[in-house]
Each structure stands twice: as C-alpha cells, then as structure tokens.
N, C-alpha and C. Protein backbone atom coordinates (compact mmCIF):
# COMPACT_ATOMS: atom_id res chain seq x y z
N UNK A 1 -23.87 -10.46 10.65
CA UNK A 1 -23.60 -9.96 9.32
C UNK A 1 -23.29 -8.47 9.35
N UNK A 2 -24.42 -7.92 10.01
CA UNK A 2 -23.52 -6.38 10.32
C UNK A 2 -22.33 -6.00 11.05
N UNK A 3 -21.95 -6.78 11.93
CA UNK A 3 -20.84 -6.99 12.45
C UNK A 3 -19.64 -6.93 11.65
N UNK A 4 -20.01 -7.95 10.34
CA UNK A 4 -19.01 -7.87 9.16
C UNK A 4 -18.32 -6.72 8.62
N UNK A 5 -19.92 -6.18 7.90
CA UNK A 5 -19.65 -5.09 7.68
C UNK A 5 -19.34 -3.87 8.07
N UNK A 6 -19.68 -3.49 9.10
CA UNK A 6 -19.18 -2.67 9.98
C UNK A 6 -17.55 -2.87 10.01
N UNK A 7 -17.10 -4.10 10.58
CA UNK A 7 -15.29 -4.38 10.50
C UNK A 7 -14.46 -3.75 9.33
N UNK A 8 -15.85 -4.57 8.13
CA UNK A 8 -15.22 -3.75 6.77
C UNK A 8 -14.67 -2.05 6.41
N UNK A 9 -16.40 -1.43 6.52
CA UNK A 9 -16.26 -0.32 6.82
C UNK A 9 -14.99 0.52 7.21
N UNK A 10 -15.35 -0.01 8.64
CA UNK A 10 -14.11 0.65 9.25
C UNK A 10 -12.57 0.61 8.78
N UNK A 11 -12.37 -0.72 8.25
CA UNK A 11 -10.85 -0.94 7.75
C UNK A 11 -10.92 -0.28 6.82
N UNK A 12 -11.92 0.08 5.53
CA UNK A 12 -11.66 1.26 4.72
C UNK A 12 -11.99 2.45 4.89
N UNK A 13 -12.48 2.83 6.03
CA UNK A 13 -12.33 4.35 6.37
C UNK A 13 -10.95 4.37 6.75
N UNK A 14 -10.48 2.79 7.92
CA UNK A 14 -9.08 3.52 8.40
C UNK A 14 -8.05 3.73 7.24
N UNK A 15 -8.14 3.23 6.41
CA UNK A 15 -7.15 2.59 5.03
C UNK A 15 -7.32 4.11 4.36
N UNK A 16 -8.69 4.69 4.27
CA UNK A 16 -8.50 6.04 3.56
C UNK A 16 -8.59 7.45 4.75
N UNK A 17 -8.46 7.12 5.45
CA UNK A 17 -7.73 8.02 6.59
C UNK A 17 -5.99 7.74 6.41
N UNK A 18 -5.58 7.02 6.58
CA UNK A 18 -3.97 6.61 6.40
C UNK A 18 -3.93 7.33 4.79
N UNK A 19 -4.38 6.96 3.86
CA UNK A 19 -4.13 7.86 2.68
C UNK A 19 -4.20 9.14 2.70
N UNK A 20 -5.59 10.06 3.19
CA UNK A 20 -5.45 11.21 3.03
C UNK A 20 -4.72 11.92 4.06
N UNK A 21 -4.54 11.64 4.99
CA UNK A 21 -3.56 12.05 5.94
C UNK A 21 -2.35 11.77 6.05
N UNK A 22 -2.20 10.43 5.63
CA UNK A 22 -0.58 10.23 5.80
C UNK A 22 -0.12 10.60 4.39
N UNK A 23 -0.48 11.80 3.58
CA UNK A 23 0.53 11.65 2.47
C UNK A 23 1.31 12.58 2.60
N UNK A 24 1.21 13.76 3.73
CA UNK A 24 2.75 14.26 4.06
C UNK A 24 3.76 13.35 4.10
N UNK A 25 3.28 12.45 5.20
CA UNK A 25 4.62 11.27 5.44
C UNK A 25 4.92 10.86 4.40
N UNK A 26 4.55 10.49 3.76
CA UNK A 26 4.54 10.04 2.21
C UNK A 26 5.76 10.77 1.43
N UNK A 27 5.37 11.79 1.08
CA UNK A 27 6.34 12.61 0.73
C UNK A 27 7.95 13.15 1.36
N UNK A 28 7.59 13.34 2.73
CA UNK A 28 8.55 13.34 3.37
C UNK A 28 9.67 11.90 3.25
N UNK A 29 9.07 11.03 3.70
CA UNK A 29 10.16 9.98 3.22
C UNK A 29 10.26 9.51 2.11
N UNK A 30 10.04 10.30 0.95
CA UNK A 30 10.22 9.51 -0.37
C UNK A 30 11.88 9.78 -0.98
N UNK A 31 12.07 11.10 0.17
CA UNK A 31 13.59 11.33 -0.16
C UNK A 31 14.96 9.87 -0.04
N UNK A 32 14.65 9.41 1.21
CA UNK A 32 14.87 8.05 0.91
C UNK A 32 14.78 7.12 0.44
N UNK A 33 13.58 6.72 -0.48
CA UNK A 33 13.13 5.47 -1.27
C UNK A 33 12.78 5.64 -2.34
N UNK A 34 13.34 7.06 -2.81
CA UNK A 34 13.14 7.21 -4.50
C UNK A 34 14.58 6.99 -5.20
N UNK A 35 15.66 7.01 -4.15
CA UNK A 35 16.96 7.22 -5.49
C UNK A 35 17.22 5.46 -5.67
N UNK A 36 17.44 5.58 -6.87
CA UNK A 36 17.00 4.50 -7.43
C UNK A 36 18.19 4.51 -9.07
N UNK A 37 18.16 3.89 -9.86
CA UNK A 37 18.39 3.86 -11.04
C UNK A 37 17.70 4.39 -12.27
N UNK A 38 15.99 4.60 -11.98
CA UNK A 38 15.51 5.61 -13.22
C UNK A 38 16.08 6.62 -13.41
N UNK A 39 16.18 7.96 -12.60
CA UNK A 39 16.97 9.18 -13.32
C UNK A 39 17.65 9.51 -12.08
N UNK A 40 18.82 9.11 -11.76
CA UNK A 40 19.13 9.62 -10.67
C UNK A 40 19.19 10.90 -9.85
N UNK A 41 19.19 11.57 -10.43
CA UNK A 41 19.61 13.16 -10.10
C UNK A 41 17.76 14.00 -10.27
N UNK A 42 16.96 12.91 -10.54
CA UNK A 42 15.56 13.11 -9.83
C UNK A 42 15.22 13.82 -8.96
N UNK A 43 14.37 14.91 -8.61
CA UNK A 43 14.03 15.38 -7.61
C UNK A 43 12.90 14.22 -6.81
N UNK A 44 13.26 14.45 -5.27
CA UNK A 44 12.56 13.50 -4.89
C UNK A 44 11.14 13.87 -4.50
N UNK A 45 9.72 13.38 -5.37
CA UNK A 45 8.16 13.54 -5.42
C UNK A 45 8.34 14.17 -6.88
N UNK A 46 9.37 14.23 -7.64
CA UNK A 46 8.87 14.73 -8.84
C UNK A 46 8.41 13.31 -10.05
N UNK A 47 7.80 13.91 -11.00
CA UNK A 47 7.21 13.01 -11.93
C UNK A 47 8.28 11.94 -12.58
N UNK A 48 10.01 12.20 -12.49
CA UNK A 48 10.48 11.58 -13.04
C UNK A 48 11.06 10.38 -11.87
N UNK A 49 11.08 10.91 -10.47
CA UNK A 49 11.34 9.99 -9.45
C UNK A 49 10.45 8.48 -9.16
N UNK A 50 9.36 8.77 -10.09
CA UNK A 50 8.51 7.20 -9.87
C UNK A 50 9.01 6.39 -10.65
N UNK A 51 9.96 6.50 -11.71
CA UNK A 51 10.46 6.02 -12.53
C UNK A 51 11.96 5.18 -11.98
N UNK A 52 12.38 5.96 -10.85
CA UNK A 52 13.21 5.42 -10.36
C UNK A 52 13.07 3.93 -9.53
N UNK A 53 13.87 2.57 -9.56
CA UNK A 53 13.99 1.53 -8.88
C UNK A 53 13.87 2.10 -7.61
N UNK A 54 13.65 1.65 -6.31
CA UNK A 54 13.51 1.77 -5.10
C UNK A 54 15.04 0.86 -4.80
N UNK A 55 15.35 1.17 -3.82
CA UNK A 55 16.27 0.60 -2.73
C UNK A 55 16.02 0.04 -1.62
N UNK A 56 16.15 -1.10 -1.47
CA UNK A 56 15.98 -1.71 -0.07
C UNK A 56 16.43 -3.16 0.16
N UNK A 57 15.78 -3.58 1.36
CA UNK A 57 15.83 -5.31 1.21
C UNK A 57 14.41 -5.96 1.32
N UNK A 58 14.11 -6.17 -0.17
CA UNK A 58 12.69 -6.60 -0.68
C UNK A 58 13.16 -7.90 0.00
N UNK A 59 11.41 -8.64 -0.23
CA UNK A 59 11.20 -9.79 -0.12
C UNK A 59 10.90 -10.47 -1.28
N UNK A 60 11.55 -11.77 -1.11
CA UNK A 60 11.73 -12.86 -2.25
C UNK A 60 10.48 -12.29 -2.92
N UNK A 61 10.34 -12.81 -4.41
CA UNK A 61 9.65 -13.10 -4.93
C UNK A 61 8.37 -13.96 -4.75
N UNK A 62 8.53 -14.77 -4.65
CA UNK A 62 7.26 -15.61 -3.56
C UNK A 62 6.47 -15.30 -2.70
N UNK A 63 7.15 -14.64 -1.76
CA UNK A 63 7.21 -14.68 -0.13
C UNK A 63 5.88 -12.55 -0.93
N UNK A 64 6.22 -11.90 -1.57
CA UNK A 64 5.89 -10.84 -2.17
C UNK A 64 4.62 -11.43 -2.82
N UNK A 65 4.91 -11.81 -3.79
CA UNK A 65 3.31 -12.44 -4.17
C UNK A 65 2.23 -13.01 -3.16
N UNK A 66 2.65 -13.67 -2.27
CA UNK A 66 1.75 -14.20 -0.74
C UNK A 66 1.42 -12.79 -0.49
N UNK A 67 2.24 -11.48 -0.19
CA UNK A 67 1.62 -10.55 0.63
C UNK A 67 1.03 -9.89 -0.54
N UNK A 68 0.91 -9.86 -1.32
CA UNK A 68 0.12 -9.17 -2.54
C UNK A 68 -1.43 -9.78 -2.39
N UNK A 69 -1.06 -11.05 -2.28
CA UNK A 69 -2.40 -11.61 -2.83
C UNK A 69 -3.32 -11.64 -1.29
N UNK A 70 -2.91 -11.38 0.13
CA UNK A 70 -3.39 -11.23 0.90
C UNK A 70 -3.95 -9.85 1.05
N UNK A 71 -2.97 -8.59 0.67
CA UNK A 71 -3.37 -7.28 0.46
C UNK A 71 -4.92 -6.57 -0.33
N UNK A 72 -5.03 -7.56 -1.37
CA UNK A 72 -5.25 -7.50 -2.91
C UNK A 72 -7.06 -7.71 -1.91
N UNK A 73 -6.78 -9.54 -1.24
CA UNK A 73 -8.14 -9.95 -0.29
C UNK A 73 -8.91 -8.87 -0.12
N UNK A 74 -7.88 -7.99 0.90
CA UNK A 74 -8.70 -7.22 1.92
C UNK A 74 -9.13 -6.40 1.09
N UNK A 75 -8.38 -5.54 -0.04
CA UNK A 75 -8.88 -4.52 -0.71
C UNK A 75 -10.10 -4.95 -1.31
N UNK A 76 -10.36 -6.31 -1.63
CA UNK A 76 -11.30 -6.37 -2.41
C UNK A 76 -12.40 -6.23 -1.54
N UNK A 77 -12.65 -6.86 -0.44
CA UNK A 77 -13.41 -6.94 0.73
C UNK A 77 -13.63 -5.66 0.78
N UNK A 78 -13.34 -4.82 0.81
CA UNK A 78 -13.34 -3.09 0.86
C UNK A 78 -14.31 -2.33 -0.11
N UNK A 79 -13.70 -2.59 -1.21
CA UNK A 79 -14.23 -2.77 -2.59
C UNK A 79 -16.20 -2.92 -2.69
N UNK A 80 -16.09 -4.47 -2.24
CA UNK A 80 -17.76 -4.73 -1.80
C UNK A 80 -18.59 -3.55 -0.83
N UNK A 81 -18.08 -2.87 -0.06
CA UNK A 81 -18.96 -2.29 0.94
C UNK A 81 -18.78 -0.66 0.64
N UNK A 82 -17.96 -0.31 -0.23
CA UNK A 82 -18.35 1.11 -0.38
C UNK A 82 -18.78 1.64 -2.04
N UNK A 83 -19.16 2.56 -2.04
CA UNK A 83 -19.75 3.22 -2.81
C UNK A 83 -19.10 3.03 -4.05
N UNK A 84 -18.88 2.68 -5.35
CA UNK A 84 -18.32 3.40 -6.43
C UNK A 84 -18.47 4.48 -6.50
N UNK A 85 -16.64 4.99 -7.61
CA UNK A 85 -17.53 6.27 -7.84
C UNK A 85 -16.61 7.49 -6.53
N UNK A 86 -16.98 6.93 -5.28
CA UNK A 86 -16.52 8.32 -4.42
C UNK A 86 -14.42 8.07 -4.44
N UNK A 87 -14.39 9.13 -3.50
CA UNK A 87 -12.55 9.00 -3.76
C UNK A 87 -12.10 7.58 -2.52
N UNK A 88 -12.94 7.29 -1.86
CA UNK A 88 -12.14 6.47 -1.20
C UNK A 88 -12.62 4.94 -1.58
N UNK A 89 -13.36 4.99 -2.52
CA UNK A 89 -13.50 3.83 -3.59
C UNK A 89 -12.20 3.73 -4.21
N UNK A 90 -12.25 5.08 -5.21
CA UNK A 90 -11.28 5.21 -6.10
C UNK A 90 -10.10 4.69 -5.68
N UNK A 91 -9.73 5.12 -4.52
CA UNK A 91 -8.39 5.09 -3.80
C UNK A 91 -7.89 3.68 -3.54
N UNK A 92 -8.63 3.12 -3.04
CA UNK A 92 -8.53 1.53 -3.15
C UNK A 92 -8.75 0.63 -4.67
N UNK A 93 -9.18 1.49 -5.07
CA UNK A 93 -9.42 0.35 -6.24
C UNK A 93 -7.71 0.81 -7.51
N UNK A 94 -7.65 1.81 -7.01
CA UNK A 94 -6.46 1.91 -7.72
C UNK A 94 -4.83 1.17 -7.08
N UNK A 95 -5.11 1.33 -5.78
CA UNK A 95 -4.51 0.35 -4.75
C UNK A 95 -4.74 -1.65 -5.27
N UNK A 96 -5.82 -1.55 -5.63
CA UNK A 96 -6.14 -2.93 -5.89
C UNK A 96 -5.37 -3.51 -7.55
N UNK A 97 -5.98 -2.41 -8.37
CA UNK A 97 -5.27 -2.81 -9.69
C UNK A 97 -3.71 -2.37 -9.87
N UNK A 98 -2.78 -1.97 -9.15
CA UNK A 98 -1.76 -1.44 -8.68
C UNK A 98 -1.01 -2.78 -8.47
N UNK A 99 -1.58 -2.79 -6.74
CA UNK A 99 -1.09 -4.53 -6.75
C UNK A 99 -1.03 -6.01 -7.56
N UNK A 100 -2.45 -5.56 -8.67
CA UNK A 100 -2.02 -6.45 -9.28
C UNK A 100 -1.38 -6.99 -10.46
N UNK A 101 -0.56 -5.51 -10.84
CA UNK A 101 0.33 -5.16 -11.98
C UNK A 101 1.50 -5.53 -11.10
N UNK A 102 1.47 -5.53 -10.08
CA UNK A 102 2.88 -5.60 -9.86
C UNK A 102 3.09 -7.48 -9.59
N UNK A 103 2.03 -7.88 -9.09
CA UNK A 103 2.08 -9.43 -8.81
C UNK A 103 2.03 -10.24 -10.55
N UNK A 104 1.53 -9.36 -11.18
CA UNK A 104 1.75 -10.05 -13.11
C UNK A 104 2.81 -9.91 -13.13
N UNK A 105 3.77 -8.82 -13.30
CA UNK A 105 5.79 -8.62 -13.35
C UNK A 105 6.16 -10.14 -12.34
N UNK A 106 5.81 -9.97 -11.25
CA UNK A 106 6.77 -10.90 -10.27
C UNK A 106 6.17 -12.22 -10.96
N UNK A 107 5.13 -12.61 -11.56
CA UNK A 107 4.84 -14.04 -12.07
C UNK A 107 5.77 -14.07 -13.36
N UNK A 108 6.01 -12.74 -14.06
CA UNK A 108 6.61 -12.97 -15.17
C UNK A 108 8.00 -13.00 -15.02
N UNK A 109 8.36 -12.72 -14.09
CA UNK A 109 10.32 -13.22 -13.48
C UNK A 109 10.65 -11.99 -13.28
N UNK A 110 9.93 -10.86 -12.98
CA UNK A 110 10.23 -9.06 -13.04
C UNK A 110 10.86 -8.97 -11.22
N UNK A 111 12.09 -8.96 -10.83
CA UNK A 111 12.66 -8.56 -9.58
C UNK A 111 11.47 -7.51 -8.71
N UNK A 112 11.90 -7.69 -7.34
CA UNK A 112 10.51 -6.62 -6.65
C UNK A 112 10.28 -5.46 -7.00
N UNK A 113 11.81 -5.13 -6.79
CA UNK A 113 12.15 -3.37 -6.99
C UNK A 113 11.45 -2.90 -8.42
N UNK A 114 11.51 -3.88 -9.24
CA UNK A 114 11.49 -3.74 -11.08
C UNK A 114 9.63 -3.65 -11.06
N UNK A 115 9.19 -4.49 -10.44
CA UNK A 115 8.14 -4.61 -10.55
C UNK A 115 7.20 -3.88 -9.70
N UNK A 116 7.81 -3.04 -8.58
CA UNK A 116 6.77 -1.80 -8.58
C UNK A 116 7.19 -0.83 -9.02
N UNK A 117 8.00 -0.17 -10.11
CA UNK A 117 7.66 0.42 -10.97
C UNK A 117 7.45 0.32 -12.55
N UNK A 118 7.24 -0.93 -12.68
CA UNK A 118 6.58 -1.87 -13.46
C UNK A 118 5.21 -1.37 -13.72
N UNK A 119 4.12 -1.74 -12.78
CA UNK A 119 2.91 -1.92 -11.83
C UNK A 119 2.55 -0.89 -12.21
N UNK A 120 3.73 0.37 -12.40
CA UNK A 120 2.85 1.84 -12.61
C UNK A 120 2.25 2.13 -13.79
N UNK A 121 2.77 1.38 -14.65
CA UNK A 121 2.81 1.94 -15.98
C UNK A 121 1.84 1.52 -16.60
N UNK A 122 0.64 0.96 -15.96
CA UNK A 122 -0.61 0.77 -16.44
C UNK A 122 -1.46 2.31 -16.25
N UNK A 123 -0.52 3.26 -15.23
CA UNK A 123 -1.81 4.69 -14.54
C UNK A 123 -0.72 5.63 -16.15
N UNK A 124 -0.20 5.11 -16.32
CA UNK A 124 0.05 5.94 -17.72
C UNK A 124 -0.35 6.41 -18.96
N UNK A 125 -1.62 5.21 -18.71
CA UNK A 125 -2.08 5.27 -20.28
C UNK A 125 -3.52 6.52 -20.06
N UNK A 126 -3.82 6.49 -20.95
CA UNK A 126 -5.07 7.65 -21.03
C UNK A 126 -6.36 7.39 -20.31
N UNK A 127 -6.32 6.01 -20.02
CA UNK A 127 -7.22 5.40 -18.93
C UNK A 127 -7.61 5.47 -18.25
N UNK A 128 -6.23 6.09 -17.22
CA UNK A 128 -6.35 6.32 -15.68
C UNK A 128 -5.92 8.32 -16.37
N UNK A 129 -6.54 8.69 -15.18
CA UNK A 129 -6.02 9.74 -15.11
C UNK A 129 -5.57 9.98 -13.51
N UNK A 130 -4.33 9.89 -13.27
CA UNK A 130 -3.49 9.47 -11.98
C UNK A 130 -2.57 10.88 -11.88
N UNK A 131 -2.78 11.74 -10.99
CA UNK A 131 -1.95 13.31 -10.53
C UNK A 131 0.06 11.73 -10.31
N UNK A 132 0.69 12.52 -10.42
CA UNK A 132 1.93 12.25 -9.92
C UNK A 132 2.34 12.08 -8.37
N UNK A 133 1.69 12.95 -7.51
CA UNK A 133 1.24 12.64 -6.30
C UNK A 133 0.67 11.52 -5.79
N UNK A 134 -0.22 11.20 -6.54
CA UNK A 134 -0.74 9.61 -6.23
C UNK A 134 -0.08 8.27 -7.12
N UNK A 135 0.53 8.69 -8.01
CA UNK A 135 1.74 7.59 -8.23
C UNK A 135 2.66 7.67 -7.06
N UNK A 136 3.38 8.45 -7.00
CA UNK A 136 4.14 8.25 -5.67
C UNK A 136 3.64 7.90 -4.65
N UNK A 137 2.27 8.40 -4.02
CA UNK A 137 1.51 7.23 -3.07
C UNK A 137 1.46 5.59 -3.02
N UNK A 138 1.28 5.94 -4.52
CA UNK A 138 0.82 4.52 -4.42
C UNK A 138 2.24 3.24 -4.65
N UNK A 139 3.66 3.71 -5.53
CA UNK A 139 4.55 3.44 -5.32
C UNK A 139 5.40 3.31 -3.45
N UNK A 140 5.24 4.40 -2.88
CA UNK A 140 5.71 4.24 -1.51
C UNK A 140 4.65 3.00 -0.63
N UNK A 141 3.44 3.12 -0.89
CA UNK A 141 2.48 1.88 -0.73
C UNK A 141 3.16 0.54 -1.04
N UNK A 142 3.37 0.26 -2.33
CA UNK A 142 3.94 -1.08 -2.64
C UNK A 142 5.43 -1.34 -1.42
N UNK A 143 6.46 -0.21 -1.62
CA UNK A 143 7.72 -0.58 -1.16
C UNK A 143 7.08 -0.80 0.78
N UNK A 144 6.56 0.22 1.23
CA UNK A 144 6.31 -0.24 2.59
C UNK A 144 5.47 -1.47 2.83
N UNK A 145 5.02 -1.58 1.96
CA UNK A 145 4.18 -3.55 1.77
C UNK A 145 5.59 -4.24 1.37
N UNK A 146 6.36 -4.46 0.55
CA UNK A 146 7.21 -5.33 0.57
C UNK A 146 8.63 -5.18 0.77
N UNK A 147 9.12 -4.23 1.76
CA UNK A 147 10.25 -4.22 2.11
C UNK A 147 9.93 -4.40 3.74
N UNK A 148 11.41 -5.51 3.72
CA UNK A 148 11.48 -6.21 4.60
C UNK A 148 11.86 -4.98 5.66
C-alpha cells in the first residue's frame, strides 16, 4: 500500500516539477501553437492569444475523449494523496477541471481545437482566479495531450 502511494506521490511531484519548470518551454513554444483564428495578430503568451484556436493535427474526437478520461484517472489519483490547498494541489486540480470542460464540448459535438479553448472559459468567471500565464499553461497542456 505504501508502495502505491509513494508511485503516486512521485507522479505528482514529477507532474508539478514539469509545471513549474517547464513553463519557460511553455512559453517559448506557444509562438507556434497560438496563431489560431481568435485574434490573429495576437501577441504570442498574451491574454488575447488563449482565445485563439490552436493549429495542428488533433485527434478524432473519440480517440481525445479516451485520452482525457485516462489523463483526468491519473489526476485524480494525484488529487487523493496530496494536500489541498497547497499549489501543486491547485495545479492539478485545475488541470483536472480543465480536462473536463474540454471532454463536456467534445460530448457536445465541439471540434478539438474548439474545445480547448472552450474548456477555458470556465477559469473566467470570478471563481477561479487564473493569472493568464496559467491559462496558457494549461491550454498548451491540452494541445500537447491531444495533438497527434
């Protein structure tokens, strides 16, 4: 049983190590996977670039929901073993309800691209209080999960 948890653990330390560290990369390649159809002439990491469709070659609809709902697993598994409350709770759990705004669009007939920036527009409301930085995290998150 500790064995378990321990596995757990670790996959969400590594999961929030890859977040707080990889969000240079993050940024750095968003110059590629932000121009899109929201505002084109967007700066790329600015507040109006999450708004933009992504470009790529998504995966079906289906085939996207399977990796959502496998993603969604582990996060939750994650979820159980750490703290509420601290940032690398937070971080996943916003990862978790993220994914699953975007898997409601794809049940409701919402295309991939449409539906992760769909997905966002729940950290909009007064609810979340989400920096623009971590929308774009968490947007480049979805597209490197479902582009092929």
């Amino acid at each position: 049983m500790e064995k378990v948890k321990f596995k757990v653990v670790l996959g969400a330390l590594s999961f929030a190590f890859f977040l707080l560290l990889g969000m240079n990369r993050v940024e750095a390649q968003s110059s590629s996977t932000t121009v899109g159809t929201g505002v084109p002439n967007a700066k790329p990491g600015s507040p109006a670039a999450v708004a933009n469709v992504p470009q790529g070659n998504f995966e079906n609809a289906d085939d996207a929901r399977v990796i959502l709902a496998n993603e969604m697993a582990a996060l939750k598994d994650q979820l159980a073993v750490l703290t509420p409350g601290n940032p690398i709770y937070t971080s996943v759990e916003l990862h978790y309800v993220y994914y699953g705004e975007i898997d409601s669009a794809l049940l409701a007939g919402v295309s991939v691209p449409n539906s992760i920036v769909q997905g966002l527009g729940i950290f909009m409301s007064d609810a979340y209080n989400v920096s623009t930085a971590t929308l774009n995290q968490l947007r480049q998150a979805a597209i490197n999960l479902l582009d092929n």
